[in-house]
N, C-alpha and C. Protein backbone atom coordinates (compact mmCIF):
# COMPACT_ATOMS: atom_id res chain seq x y z
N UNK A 1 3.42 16.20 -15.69
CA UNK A 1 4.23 16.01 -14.51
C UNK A 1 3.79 14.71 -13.83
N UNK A 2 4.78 14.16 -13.39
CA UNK A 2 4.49 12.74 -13.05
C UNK A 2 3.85 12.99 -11.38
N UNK A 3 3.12 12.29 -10.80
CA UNK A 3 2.40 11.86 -9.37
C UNK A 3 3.35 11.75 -8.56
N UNK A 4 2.86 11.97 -7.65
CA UNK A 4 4.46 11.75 -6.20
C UNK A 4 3.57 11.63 -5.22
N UNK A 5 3.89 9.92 -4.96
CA UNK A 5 3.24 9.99 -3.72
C UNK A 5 3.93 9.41 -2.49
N UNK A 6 3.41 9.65 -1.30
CA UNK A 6 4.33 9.37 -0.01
C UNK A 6 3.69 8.74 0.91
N UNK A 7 3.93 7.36 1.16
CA UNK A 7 3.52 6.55 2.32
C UNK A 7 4.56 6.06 3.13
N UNK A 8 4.09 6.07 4.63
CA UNK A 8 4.44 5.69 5.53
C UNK A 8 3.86 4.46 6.22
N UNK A 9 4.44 3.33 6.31
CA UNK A 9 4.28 2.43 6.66
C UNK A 9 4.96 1.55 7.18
N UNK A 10 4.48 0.64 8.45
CA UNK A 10 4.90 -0.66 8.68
C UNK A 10 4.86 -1.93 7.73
N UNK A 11 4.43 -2.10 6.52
CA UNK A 11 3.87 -3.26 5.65
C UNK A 11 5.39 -3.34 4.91
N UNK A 12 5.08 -5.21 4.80
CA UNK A 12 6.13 -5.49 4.04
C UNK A 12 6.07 -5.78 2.75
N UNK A 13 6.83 -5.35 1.92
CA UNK A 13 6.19 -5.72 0.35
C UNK A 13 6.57 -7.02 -0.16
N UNK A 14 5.81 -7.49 -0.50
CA UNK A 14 5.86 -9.21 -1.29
C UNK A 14 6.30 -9.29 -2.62
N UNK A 15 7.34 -9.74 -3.27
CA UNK A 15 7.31 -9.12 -4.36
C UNK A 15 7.39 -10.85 -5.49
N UNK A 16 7.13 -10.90 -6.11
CA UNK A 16 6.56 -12.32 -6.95
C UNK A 16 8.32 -12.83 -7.34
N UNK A 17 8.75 -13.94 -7.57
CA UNK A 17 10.14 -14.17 -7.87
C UNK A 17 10.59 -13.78 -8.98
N UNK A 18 9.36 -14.07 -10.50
CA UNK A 18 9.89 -13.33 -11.32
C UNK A 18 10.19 -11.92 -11.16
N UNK A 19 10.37 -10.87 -10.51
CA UNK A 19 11.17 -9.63 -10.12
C UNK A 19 11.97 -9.52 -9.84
N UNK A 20 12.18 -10.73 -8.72
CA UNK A 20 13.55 -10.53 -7.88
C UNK A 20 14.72 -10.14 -8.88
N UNK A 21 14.62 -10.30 -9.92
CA UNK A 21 15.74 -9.76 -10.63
C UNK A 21 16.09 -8.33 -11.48
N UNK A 22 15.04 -7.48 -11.11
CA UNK A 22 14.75 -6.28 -11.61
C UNK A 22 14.71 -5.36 -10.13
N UNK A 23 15.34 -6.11 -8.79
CA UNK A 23 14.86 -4.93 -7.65
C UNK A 23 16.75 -4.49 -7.67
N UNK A 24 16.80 -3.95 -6.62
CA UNK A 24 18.50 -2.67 -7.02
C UNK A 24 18.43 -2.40 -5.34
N UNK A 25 19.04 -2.63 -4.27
CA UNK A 25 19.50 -2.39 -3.60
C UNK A 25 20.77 -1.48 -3.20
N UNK A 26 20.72 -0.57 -2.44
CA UNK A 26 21.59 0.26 -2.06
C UNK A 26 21.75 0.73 -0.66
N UNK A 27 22.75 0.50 0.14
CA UNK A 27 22.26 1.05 2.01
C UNK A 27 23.26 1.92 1.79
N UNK A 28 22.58 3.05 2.77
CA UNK A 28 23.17 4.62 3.18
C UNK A 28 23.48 4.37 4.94
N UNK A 29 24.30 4.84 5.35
CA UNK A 29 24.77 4.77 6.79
C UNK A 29 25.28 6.47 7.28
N UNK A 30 24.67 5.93 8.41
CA UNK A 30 25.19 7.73 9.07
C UNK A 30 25.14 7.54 10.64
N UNK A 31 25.34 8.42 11.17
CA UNK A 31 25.45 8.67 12.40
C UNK A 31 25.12 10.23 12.69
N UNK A 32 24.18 10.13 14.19
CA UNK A 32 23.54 11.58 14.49
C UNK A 32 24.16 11.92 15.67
N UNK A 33 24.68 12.56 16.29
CA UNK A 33 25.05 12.90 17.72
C UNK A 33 24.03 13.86 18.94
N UNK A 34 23.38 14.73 17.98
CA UNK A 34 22.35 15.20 19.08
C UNK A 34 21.48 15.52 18.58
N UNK A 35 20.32 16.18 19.11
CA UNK A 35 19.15 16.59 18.20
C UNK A 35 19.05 17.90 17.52
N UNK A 36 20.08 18.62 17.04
CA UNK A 36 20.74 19.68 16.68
C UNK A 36 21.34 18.73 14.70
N UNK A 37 21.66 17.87 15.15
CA UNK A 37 22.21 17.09 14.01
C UNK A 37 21.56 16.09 12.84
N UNK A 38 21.95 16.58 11.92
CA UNK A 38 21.00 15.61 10.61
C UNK A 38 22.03 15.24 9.57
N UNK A 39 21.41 14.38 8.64
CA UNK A 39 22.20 13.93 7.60
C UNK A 39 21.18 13.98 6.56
N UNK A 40 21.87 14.08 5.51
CA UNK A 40 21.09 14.10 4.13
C UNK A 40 21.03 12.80 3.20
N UNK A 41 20.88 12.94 2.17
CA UNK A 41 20.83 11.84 0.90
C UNK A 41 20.13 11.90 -0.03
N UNK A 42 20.26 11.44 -1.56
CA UNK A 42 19.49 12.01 -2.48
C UNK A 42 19.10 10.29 -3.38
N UNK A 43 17.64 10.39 -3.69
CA UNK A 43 17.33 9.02 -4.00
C UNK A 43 16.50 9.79 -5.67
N UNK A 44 16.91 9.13 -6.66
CA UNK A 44 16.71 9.42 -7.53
C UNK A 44 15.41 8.24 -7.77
N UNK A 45 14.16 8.99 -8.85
CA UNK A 45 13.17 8.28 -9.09
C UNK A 45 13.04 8.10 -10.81
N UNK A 46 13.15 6.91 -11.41
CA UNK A 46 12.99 7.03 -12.53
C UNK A 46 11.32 6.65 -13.12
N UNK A 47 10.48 6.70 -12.86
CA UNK A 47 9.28 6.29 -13.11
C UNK A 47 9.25 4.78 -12.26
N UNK A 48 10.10 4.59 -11.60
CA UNK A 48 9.74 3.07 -10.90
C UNK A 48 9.54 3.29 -9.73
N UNK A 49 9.18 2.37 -8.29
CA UNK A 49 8.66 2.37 -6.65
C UNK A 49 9.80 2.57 -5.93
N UNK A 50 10.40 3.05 -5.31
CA UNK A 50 11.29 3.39 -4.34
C UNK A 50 11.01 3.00 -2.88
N UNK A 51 11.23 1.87 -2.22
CA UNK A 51 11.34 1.78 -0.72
C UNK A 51 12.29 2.26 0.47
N UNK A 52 12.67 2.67 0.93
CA UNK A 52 13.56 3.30 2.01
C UNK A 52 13.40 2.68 2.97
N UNK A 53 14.23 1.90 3.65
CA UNK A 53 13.44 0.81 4.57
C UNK A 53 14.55 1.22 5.93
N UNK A 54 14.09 1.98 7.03
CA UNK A 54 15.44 2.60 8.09
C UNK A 54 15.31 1.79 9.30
N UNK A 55 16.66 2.01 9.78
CA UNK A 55 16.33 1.46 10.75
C UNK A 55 17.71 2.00 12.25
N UNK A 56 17.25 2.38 13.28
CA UNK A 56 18.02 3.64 14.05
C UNK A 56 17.89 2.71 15.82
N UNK A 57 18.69 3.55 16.61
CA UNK A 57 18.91 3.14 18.08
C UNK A 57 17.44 3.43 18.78
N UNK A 58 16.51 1.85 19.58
CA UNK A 58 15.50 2.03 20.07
C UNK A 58 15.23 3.10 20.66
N UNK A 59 15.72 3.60 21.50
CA UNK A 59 15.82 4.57 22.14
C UNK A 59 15.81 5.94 22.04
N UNK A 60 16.16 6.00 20.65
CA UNK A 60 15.93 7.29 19.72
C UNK A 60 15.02 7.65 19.54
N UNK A 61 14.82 8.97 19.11
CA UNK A 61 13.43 9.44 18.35
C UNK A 61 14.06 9.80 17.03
N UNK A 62 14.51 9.43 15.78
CA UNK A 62 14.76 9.94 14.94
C UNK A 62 13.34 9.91 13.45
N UNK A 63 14.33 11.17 12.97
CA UNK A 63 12.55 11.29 11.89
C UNK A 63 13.43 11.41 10.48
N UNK A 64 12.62 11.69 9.80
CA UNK A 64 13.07 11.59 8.13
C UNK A 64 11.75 12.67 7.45
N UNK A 65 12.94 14.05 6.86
CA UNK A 65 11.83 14.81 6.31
C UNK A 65 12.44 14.76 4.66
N UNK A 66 11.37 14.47 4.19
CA UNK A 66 11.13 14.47 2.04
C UNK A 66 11.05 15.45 1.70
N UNK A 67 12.29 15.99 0.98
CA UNK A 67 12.03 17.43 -0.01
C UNK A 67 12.36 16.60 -1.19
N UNK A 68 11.42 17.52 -1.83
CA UNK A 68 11.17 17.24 -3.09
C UNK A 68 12.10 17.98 -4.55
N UNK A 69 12.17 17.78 -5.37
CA UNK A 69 13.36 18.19 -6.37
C UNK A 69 13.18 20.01 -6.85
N UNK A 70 12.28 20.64 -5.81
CA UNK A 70 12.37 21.90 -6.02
C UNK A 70 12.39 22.49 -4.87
N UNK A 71 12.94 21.62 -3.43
CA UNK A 71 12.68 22.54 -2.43
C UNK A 71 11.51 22.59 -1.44
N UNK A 72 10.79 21.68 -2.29
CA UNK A 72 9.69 21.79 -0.95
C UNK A 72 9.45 20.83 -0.37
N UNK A 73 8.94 20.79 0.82
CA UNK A 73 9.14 20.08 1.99
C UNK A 73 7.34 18.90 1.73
N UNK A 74 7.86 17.73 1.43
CA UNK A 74 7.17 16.74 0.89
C UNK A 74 6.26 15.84 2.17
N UNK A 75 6.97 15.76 3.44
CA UNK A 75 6.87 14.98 4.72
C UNK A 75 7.90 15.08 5.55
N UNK A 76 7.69 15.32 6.90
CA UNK A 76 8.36 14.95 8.30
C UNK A 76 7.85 14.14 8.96
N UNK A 77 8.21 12.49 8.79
CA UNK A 77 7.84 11.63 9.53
C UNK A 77 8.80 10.40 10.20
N UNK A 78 8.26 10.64 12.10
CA UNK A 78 8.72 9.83 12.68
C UNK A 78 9.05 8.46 12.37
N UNK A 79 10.04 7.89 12.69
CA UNK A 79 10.37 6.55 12.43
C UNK A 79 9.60 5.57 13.21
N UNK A 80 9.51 6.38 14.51
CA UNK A 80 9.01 5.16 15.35
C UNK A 80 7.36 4.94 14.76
N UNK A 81 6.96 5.43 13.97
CA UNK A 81 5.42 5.14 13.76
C UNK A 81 5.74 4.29 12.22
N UNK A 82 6.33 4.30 11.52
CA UNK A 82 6.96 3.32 10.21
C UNK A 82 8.36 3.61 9.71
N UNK A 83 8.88 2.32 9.43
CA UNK A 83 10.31 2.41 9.39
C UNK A 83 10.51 2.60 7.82
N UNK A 84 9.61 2.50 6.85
CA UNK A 84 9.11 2.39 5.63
C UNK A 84 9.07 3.89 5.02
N UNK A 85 10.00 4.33 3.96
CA UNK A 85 9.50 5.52 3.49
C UNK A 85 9.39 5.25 1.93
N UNK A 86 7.83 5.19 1.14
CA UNK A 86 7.82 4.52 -0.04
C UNK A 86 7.81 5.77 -0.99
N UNK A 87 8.01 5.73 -1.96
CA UNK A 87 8.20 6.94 -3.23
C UNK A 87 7.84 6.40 -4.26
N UNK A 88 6.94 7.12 -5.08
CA UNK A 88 6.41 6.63 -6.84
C UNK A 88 6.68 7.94 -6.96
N UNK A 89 6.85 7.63 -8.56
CA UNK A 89 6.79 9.08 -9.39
C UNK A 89 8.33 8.97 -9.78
N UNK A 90 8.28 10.07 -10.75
CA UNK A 90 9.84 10.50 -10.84
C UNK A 90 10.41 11.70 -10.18
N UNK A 91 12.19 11.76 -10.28
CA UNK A 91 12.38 13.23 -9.55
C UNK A 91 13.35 12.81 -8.80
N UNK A 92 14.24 13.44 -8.36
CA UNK A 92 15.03 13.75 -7.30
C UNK A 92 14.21 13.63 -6.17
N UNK A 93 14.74 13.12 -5.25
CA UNK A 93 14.15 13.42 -3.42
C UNK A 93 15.37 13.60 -2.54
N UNK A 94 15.37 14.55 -1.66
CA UNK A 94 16.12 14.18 -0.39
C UNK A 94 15.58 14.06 0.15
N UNK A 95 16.41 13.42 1.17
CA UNK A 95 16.14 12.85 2.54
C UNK A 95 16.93 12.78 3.64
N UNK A 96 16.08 13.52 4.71
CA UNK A 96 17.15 14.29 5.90
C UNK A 96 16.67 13.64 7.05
N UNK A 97 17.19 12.69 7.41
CA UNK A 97 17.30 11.84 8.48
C UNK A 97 17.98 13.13 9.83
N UNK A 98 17.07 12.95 10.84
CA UNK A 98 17.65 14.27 11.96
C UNK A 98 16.95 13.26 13.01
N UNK A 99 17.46 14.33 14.63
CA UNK A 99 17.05 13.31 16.02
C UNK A 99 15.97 14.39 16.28
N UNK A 100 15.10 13.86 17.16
CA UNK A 100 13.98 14.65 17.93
C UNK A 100 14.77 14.60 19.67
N UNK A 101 15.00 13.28 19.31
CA UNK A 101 15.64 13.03 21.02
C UNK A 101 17.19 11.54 20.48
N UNK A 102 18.10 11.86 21.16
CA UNK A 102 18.85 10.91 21.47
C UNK A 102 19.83 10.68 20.25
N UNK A 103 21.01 10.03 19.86
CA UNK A 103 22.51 9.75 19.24
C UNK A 103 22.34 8.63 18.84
N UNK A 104 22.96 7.99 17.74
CA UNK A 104 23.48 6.93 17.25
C UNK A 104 23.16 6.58 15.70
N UNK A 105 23.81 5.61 15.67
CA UNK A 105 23.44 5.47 14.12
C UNK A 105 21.93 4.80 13.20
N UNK A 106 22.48 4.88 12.26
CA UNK A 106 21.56 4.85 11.50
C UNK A 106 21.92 4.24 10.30
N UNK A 107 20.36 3.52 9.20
CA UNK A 107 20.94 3.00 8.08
C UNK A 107 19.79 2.92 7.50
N UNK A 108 19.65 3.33 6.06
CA UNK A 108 18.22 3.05 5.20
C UNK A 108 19.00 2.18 4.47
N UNK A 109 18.06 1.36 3.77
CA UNK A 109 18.32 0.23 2.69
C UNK A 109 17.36 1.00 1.36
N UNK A 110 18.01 1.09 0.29
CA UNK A 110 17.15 1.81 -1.13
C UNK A 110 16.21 0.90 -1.84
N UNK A 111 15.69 0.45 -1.88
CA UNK A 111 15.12 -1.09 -3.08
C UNK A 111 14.35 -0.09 -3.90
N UNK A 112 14.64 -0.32 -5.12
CA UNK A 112 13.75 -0.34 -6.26
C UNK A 112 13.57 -1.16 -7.46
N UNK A 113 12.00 -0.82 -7.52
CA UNK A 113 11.81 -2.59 -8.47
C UNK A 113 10.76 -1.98 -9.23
């Protein structure tokens, strides 16, 4: 079974130029209306790094919890402490973007390289 690991972070990743042509971009968009309300999404892992890079209304408290491809609950972590949700390993993940406090939208960017 492959490793799964989960960091949260502010750091930006540097990535050398020869790559730039092996990374895959994808943005997800949503909108939350109260703290009753969430959205989902499913980021597939093929043995390569997965970045999730979000970004939501200052004023918000919105969080992002990681289940993992059987159901279990991987991380619930605030945005305002890293906007960064990184993934290794393989597997299915969701990801349920919800409010603690406050409305508006929202958008992760996918990179994998």
């Amino acid at each position: 079974m492959a490793r799964l690991i989960l960091v949260m972070s502010l750091a930006v990743l540097m990535l050398p130029a020869s790559s730039l042509a092996q990374v895959e971009l994808e943005e997800i968009n949503g909108y939350l209306c109260d703290r009753s309300d969430e959205e989902s999404f499913t980021v597939y892992c093929d043995q390569r790094n997965v970045d999730i890079e979000f970004s939501w209304p200052e004023d918000a408290d919105f969080w992002v919890r990681v289940v993992g491809m059987y159901g279990e609950v991987l991380g619930d972590f605030p945005l305002s402490e890293g906007e960064v949700v990184s993934l290794s390993g393989g597997g299915r993940f969701t990801l349920v973007v919800h409010s603690e406090r406050g409305q508006g939208a929202w958008s992760a960017v996918v990179q994998s390289y």
